[in-house]
Protein backbone atom coordinates (compact mmCIF):
# COMPACT_ATOMS: atom_id res chain seq x y z
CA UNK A 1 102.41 137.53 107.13
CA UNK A 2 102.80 135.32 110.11
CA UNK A 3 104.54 132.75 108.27
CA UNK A 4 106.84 135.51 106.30
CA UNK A 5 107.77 136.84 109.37
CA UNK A 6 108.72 133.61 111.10
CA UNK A 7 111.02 132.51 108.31
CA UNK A 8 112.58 135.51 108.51
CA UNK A 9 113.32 135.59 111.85
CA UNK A 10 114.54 132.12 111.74
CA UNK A 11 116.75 132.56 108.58
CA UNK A 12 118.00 135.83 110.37
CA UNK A 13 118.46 133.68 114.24
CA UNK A 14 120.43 130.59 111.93
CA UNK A 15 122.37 133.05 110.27
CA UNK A 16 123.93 134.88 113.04
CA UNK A 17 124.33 131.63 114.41
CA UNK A 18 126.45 130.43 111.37
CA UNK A 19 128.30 133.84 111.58
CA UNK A 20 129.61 133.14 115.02
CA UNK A 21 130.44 129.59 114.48
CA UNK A 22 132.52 130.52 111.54
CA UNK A 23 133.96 133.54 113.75
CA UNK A 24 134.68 130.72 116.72
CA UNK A 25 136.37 128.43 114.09
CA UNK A 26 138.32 130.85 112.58
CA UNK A 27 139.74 132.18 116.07
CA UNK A 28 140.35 129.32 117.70
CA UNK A 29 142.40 127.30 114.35
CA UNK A 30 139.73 125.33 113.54
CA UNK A 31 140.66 126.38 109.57
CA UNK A 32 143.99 124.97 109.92
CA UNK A 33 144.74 123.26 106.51
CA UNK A 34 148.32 120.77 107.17
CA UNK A 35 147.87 117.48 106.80
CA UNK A 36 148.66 117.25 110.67
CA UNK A 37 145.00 117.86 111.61
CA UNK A 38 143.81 114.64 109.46
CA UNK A 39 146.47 112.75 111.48
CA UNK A 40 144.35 113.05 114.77
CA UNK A 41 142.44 110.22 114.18
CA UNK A 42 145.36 107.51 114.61
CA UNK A 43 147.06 106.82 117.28
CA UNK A 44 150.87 106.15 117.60
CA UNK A 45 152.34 103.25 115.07
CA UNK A 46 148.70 103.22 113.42
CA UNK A 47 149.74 104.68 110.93
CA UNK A 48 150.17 102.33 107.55
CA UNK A 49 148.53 99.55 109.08
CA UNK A 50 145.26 98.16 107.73
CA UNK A 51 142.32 98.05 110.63
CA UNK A 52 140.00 96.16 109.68
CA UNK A 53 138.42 93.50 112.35
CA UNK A 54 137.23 91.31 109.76
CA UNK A 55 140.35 90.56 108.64
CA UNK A 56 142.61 90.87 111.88
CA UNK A 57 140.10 88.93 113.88
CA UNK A 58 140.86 91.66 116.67
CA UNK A 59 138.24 92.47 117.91
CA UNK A 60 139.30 94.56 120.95
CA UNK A 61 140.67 98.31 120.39
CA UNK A 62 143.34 98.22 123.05
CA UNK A 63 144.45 102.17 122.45
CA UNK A 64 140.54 103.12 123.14
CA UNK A 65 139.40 100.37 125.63
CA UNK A 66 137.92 103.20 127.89
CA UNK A 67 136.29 105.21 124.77
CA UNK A 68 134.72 102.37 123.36
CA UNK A 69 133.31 100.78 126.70
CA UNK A 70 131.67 104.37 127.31
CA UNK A 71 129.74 103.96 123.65
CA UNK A 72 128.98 100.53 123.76
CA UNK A 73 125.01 99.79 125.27
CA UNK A 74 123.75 102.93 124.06
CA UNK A 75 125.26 101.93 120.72
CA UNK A 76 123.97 98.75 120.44
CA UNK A 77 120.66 99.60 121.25
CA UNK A 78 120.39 101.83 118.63
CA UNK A 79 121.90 99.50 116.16
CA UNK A 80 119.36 96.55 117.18
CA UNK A 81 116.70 98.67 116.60
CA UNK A 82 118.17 100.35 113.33
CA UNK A 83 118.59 96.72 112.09
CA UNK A 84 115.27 95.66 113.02
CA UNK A 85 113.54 98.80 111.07
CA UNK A 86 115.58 98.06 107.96
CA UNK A 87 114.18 94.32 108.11
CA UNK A 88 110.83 95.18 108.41
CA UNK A 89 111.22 98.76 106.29
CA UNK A 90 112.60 96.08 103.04
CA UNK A 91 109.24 94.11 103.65
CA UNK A 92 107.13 96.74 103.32
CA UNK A 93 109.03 98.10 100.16
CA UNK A 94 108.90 95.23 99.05
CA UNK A 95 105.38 95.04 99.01
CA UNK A 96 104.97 98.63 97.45
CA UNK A 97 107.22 97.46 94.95
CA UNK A 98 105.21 94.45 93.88
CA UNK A 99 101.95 96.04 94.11
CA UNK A 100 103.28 98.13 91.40
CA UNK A 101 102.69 95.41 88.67
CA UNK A 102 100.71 93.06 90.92
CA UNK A 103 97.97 95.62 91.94
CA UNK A 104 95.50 92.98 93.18
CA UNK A 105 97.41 91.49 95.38
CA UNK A 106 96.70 92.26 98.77
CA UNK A 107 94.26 94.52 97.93
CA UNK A 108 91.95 93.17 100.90
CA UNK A 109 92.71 95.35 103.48
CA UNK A 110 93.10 98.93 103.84
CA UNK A 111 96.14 98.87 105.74
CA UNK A 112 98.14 96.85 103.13
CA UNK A 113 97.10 99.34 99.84
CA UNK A 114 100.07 101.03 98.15
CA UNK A 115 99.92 103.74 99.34
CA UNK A 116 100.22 103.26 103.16
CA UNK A 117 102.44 100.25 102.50
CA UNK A 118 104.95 102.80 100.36
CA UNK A 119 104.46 105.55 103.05
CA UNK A 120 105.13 102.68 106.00
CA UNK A 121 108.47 101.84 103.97
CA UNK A 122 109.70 105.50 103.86
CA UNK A 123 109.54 106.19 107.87
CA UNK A 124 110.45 102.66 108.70
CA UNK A 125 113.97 103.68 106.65
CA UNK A 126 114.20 107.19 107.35
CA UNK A 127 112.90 107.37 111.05
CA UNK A 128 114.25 104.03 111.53
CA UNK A 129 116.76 102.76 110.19
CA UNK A 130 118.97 105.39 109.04
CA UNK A 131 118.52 107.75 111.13
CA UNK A 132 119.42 105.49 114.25
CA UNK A 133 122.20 104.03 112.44
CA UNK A 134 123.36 107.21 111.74
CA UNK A 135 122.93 108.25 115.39
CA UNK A 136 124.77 105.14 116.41
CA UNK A 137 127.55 105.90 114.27
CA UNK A 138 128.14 109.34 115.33
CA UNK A 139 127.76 108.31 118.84
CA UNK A 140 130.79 105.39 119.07
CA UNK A 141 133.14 108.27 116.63
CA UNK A 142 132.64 110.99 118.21
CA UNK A 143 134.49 110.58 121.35
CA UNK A 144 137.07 108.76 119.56
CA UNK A 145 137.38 112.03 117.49
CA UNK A 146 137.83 114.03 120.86
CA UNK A 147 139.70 111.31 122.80
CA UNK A 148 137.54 111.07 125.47
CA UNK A 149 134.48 108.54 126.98
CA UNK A 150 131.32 109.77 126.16
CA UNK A 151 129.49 111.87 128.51
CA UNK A 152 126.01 111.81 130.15
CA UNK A 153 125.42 107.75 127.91
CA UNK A 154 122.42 107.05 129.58
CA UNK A 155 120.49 110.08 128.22
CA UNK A 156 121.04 107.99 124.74
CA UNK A 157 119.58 105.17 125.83
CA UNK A 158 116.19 107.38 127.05
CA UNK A 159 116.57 109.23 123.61
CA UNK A 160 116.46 106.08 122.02
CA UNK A 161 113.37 104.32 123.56
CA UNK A 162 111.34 107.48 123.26
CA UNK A 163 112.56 107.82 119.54
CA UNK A 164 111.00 104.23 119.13
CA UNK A 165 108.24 104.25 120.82
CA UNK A 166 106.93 107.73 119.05
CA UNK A 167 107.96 105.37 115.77
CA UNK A 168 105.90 103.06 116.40
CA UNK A 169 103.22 105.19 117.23
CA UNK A 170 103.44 106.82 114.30
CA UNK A 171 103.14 103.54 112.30
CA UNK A 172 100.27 102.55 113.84
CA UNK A 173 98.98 105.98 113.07
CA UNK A 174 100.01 105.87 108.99
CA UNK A 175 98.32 102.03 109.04
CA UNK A 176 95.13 102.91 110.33
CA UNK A 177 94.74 106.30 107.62
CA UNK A 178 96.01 108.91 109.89
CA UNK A 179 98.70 110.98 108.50
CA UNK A 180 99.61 114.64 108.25
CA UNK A 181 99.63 113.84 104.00
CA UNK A 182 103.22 115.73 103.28
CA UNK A 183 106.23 113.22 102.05
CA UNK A 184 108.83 112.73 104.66
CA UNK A 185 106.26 113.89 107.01
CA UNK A 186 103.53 111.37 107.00
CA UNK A 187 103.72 110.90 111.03
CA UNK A 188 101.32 113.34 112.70
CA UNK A 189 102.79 116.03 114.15
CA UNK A 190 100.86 115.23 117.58
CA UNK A 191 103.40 112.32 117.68
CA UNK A 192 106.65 114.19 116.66
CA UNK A 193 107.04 115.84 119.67
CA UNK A 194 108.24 111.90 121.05
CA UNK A 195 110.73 112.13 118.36
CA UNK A 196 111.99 115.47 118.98
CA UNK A 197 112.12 115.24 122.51
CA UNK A 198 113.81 111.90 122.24
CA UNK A 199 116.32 113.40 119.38
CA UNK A 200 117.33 116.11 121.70
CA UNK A 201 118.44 113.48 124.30
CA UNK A 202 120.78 111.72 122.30
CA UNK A 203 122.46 114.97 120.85
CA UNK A 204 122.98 116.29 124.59
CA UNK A 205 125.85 113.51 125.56
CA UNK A 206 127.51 114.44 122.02
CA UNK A 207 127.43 118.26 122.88
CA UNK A 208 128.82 117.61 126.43
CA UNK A 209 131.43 115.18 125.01
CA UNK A 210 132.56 117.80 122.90
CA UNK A 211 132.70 120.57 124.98
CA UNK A 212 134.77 117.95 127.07
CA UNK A 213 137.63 117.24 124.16
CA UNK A 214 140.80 116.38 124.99
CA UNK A 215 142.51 117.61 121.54
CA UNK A 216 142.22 120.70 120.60
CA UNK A 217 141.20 120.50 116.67
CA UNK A 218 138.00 119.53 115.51
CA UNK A 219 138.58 116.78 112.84
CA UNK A 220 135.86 117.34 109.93
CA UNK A 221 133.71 114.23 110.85
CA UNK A 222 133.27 116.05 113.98
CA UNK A 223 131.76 119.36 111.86
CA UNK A 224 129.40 117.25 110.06
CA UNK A 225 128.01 115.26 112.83
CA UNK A 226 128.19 118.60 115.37
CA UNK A 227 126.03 120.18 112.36
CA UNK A 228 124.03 117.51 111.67
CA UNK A 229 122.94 117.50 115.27
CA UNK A 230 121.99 120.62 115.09
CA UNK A 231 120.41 121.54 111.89
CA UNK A 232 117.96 118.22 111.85
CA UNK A 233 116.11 119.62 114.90
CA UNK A 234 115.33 122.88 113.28
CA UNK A 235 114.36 121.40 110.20
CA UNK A 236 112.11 118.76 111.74
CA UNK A 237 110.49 121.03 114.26
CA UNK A 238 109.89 124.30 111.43
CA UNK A 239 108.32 121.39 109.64
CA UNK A 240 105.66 119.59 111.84
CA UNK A 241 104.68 123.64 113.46
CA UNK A 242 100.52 123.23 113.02
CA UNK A 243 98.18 125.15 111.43
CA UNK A 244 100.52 127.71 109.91
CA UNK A 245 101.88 126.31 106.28
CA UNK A 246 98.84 125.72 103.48
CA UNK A 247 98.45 125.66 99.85
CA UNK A 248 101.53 126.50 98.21
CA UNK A 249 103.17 127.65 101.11
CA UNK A 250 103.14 124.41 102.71
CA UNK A 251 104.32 122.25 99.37
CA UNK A 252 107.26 124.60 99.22
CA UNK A 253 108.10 124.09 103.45
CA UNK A 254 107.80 120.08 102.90
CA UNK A 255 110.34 119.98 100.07
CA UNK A 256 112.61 122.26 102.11
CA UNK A 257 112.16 120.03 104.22
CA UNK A 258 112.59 116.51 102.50
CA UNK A 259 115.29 117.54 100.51
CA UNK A 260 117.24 118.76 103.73
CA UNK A 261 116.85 115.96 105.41
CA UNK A 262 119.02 113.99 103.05
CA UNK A 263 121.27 117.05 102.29
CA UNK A 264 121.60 118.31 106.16
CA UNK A 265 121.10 114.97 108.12
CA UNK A 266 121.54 111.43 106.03
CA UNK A 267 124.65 113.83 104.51
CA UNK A 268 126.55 114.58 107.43
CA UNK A 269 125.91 111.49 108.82
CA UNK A 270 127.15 109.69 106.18
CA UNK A 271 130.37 111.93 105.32
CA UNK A 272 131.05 111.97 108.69
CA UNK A 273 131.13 108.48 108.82
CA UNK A 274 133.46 107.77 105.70
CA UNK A 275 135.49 110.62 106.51
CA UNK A 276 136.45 108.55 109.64
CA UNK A 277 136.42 104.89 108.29
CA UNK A 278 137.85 105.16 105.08
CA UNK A 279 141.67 106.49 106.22
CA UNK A 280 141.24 104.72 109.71
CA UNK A 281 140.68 101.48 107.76
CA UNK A 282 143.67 102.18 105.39
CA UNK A 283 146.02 103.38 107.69
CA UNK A 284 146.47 107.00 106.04
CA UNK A 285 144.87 110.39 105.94
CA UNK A 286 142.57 111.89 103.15
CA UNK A 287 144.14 113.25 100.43
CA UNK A 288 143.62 116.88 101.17
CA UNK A 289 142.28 118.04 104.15
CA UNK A 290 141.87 121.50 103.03
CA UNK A 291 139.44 120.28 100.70
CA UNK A 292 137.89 118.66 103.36
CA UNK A 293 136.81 121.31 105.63
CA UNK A 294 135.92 123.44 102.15
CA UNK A 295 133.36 120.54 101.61
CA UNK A 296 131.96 120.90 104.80
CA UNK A 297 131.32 124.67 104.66
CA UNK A 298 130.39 124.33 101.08
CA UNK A 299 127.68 121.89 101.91
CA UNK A 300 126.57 124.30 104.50
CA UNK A 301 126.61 127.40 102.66
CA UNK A 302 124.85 125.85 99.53
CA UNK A 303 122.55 123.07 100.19
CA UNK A 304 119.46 124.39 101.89
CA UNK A 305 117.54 125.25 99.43
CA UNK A 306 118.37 122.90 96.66
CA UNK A 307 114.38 120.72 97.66
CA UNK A 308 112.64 123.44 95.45
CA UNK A 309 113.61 122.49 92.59
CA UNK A 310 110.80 119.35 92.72
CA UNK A 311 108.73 122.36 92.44
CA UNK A 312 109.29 123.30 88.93
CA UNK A 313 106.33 124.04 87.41
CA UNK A 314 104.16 124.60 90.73
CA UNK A 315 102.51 127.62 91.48
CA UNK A 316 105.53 128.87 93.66
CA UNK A 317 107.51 132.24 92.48
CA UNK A 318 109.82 131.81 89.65
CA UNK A 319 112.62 133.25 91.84
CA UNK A 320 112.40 130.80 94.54
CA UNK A 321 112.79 127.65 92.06
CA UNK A 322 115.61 129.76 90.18
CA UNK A 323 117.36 129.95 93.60
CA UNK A 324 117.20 125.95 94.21
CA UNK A 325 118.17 125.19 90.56
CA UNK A 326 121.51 127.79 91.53
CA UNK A 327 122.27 126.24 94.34
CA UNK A 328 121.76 122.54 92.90
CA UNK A 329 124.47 123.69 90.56
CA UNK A 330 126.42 125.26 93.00
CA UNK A 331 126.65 121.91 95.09
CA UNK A 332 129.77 120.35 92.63
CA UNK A 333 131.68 122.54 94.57
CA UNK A 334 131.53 120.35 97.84
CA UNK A 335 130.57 117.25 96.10
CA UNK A 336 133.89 117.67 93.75
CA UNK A 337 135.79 118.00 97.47
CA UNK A 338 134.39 114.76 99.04
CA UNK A 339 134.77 112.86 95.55
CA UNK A 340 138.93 114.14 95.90
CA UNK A 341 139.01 113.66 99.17
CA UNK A 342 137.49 110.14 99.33
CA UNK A 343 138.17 108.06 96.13
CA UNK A 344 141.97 109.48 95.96
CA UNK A 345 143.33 108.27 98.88
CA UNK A 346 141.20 104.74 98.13
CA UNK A 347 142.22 104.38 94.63
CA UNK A 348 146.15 104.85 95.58
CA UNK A 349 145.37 101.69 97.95
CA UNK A 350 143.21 98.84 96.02
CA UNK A 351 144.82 96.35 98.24
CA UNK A 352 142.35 97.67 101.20
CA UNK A 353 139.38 97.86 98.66
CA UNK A 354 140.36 94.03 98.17
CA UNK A 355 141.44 93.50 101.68
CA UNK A 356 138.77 94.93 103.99
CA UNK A 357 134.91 94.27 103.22
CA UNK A 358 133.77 97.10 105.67
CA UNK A 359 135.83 99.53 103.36
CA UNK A 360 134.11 97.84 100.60
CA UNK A 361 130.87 99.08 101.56
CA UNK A 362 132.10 102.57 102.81
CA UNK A 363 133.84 103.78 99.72
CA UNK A 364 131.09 102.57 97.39
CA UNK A 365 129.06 104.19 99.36
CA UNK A 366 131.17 107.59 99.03
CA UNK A 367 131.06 106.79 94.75
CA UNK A 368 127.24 106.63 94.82
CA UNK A 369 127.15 110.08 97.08
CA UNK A 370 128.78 111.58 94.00
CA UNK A 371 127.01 110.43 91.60
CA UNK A 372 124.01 110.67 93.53
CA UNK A 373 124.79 114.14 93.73
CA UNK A 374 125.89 115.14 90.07
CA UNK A 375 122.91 113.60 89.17
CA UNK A 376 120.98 115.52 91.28
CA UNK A 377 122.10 118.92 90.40
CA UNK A 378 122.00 117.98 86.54
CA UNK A 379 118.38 116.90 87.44
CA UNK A 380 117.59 120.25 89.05
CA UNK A 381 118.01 121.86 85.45
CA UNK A 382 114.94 122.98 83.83
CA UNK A 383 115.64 121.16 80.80
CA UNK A 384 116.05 117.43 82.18
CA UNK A 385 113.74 118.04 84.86
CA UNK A 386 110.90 118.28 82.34
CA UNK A 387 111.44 114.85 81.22
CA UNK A 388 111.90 113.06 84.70
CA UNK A 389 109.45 115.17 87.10
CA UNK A 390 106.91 112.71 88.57
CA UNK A 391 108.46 109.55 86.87
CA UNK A 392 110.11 106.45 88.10
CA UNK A 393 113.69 108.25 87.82
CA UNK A 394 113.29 110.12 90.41
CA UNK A 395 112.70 107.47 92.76
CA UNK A 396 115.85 105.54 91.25
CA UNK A 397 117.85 109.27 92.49
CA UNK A 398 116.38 108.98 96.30
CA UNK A 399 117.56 105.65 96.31
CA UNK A 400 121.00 106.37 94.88
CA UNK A 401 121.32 108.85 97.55
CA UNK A 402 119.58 107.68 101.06
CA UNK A 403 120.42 103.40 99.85
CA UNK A 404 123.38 103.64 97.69
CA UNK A 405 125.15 106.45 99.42
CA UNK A 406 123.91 106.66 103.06
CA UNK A 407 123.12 102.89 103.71
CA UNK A 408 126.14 101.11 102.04
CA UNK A 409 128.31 103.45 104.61
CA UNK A 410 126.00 102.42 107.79
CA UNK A 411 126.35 98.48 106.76
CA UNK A 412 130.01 99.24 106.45
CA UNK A 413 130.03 101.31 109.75
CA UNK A 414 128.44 98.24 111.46
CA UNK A 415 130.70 95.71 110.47
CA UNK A 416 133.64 98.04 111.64
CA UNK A 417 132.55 98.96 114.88
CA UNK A 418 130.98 95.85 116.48
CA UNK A 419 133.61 93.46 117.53
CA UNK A 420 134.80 96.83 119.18
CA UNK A 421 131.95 96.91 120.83
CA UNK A 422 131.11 93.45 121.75
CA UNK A 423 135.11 92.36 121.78
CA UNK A 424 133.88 89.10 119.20
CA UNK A 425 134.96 88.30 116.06
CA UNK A 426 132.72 88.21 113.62
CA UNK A 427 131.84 84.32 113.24
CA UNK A 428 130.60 84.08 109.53
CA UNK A 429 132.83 86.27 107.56
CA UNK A 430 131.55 84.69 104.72
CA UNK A 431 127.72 86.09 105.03
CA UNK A 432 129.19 89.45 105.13
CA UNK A 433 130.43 89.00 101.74
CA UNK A 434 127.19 87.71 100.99
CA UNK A 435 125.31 90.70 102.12
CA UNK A 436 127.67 92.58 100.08
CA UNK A 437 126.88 90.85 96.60
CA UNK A 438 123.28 91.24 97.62
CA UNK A 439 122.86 94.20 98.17
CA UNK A 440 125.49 95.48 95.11
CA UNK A 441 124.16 93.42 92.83
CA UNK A 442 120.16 93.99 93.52
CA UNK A 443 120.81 97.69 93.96
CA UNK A 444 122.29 97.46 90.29
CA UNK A 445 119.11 95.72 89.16
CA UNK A 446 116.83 98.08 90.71
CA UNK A 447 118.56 101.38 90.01
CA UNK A 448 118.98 100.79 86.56
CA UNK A 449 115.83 99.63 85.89
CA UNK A 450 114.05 102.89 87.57
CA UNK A 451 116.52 105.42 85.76
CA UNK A 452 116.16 103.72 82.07
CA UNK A 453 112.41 103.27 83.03
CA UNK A 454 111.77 106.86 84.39
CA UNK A 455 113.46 108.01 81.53
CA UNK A 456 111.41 106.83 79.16
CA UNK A 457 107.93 107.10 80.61
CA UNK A 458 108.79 110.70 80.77
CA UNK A 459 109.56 110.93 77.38
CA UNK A 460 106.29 108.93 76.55
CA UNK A 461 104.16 111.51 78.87
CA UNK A 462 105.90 114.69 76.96
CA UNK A 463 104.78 113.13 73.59
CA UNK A 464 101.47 114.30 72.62
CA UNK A 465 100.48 112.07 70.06
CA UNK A 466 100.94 109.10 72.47
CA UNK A 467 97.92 108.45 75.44
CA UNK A 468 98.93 108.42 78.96
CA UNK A 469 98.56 104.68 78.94
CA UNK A 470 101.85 103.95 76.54
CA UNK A 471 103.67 105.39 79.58
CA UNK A 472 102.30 102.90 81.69
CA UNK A 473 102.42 100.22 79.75
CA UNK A 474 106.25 100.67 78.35
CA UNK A 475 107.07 101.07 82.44
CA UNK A 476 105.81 97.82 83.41
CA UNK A 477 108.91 95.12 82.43
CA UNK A 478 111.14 98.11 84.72
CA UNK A 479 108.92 97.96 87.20
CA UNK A 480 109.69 94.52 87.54
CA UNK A 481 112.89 94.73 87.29
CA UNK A 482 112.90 96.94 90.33
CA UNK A 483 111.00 94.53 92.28
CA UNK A 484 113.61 91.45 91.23
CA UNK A 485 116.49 94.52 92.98
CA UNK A 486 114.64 94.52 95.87
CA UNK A 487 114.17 91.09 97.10
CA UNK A 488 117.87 90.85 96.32
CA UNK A 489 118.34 93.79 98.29
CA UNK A 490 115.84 92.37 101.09
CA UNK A 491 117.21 89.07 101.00
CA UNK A 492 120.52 90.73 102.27
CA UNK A 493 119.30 92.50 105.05
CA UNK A 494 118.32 89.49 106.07
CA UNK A 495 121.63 88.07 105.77
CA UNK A 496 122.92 91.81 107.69
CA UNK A 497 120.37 91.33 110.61
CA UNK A 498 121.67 87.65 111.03
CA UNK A 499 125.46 88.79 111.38
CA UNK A 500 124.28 91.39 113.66
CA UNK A 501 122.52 88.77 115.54
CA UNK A 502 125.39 85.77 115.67
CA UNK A 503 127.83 88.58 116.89
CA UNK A 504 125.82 89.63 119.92
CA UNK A 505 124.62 86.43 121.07
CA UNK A 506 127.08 84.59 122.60
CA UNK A 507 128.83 81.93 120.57
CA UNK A 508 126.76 78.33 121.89
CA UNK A 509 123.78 80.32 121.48
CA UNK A 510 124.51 81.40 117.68
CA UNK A 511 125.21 77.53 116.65
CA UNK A 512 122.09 76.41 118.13
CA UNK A 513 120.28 78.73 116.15
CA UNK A 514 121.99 78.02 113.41
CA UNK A 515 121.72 74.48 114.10
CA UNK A 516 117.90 74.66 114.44
């Protein structure tokens, strides 16, 4: 009863809470639909120009000098440490990947078995990378959005150290055999609380920032990140509450939670992202920016219960699954906005897909959030469920989603915003487009191999006359496969964290490094 009682109350508190945001918005023209609100984000003469620093070799925003010199050290040590994660988050998945089809190796310590390696992959790329990234990202846009410097920047910089250091406790935690055992949730929860605590600093500059706008409509990246903000703490604290989810109870809480934390975090981060770059980069607005703002609500009004659906055929009610197979459905809606919204405005201008590498990596990354997203609701169906529940395609869908959509738009994001924030060029363009190959090509490699591989094994597990072994055997050659994506993949990150590195350290010191 306890736990009935608290969702309720929650779901009734949120609610009411969603009610008088949309009441707010409403009132105060936030629902405008011209194309004049998408305009805020340029500047005078902007407009029709391509800005891109990689190609200018500009590297200083003259029209936001102020803005950008406000963002700029809690932003790059977020990034640095986002980088960093993502480095040592491939080597680890890397590792889980091998161990696959190698399962011998390494098998001498306890720390190094599959599966703490796999579960020290997941929070290094969650915890760390992407969701500092994302933070980063939001945090150098969003006074841009309102015009303003940001406000309160040093309780970032707090935020962020405490945010790492409960990481790294938590790693050292998950290595040594102490975890709380739920996906997405491995750290204990007597080590969240550095994480939340350190979460809730970095949102309070945003929310003072906005408060302090100097225009007076909200462009939509500013909804999702605002939201974003906002619904990740309740998610992540609801989640990691002790002693009061068990049994079923507590399998249906961690998918609500796992799944939302891609839908209702890594989403709006990412959106809000490539709703900013991709017609700042081009030099025009989106396409429609009614169907903008009709993503944003739709996302909200749909997505938060889609995560039962991995709970088909679990001893949870028949009407709760039913409402997360609905609502899967129900998410073309928003998806089909974005998908407009996005690949419109960048297919009427292939010269800047050509042009500009950081738009490169952004719109891709807006494709694979479609199809990461069809394919998710189509996989939410009973009927193709029951062939790829607990295979290998199911991992190839995370990845489509939190790598192919929500990283390819951070690596773009980072390649756009740091000569604004160091005012350098970038001094190897070239490795850029090498990181870009990279990580194209060996995502390629490894999602295909895990979606025609999961695809199969599941039809080998539904076929009785076949042992459980065929579907182990017939996985193995895909399996590798995956592994051959992911040291591509790995290989550039390394070639990401060097660019990263050679535009932060001064120039002399780059070519020595280079040099020995």
């Amino acid at each position: 009863m306890l736990t009935i009682g608290l969702f309720l109350t929650i779901s009734f508190l949120v609610s009411v809470a969603g009610l008088a945001a949309l009441i707010w918005a409403i009132s105060s023209g936030q629902f405008a639909f011209g194309q004049r609100q998408a305009r805020v984000i340029f500047h005078e003469g902007e407009e029709g120009e391509l800005d891109d620093p990689t190609v200018s070799g500009e590297a200083i925003d003259r029209e936001r000098t102020a803005i950008d010199a406000s963002t700029a050290r809690p932003v790059t040590l977020l990034l640095v440490a986002a980088v960093l994660w993502l480095v040592l988050g491939s080597v680890f998945g890397l590792i889980a990947s091998l161990k696959l089809h190698m399962p011998d190796w390494l098998d001498g310590s306890a720390a190094l078995t599959f599966g703490r390696v796999r579960t020290l992959h997941l929070t290094l790329v969650i915890y760390g990378w992407l969701s500092l990234a994302g933070i980063a990202t939001a945090t150098w846009i969003t006074p841009r959005l309102f015009r303003t410097p940001l406000r309160s920047a040093g309780f970032i910089t707090w935020g962020a150290m405490l945010w790492n250091i409960g990481l790294v406790a938590g790693l050292i935690a998950i290595a040594s055999g102490w975890n709380d055992g739920e996906e997405w949730l491995e750290i204990p929860w007597q080590i969240d609380g550095l994480l939340a605590v350190g979460g809730a600093l970095t949102v309070y500059p945003l929310l003072r920032t906005a408060f302090s706008r100097e225009v007076e409509h909200i462009y939509v990246s500013g909804w999702y990140y605002l939201a974003g903000m906002m619904w990740f703490p309740a998610l992540f604290i609801i989640a990691n509450i002790p002693y009061v989810f068990v049994g079923a109870e507590q399998a249906t809480v961690n998918w609500w939670f796992a799944h939302n934390v891609l839908g209702l975090w890594l989403t709006p981060l990412g959106l809000g992202a490539a709703y900013y770059f991709i017609p700042k980069i081009i030099g025009k607005p989106v396409y429609s920016y009614a169907l903008s703002l009709l993503g944003f609500w739709a996302l909200a009004l749909f997505y938060s219960q889609v995560g039962i659906h991995h709970l088909i055929g679990g001893p949870v009610p028949t009407w709760v699954v039913t409402l997360s197979v609905v609502q899967s459905v129900m998410m073309f809606v928003p998806v089909l906005a974005v998908a407009i919204n996005q690949h419109v405005v960048v297919a009427r201008n292939l010269w800047a897909f050509r042009a500009s590498l950081p738009l490169r990596f952004v719109s891709l990354g807006a494709i694979m959030y479609t199809l990461a997203s069809f394919e998710g609701s189509l996989e939410a169906l009973r009927s193709i469920n029951t062939v790829t529940h607990f295979t290998q395609f199911t991992i190839g869908h995370a990845h489509l989603g939190a790598y192919g959509f929500a990283s390819f738009i951070m690596f773009g994001g980072v390649y756009y915003m740091m000569p604004r924030i160091t005012g350098r060029p970038w001094p190897w363009p070239g490795l850029i487009a090498a990181h870009f190959w990279c990580v194209v090509v060996g995502f390629a490699l490894y999602f295909t191999a895990l979606t025609i591989g999961g695809w199969l094994e599941g039809e080998a597990m539904l076929d009785a006359s076949r042992p459980f072994s065929a579907s182990v055997i017939l996985l193995k050659p895909f399996l590798e496969g995956r592994s051959l994506g992911g040291a591509i993949m790995t290989l550039g990150h390394f070639l990401f964290a060097i660019n990263v590195a050679a535009i932060l350290l001064p120039r002399s010191a780059s070519r020595a490094a280079v040099a020995a």
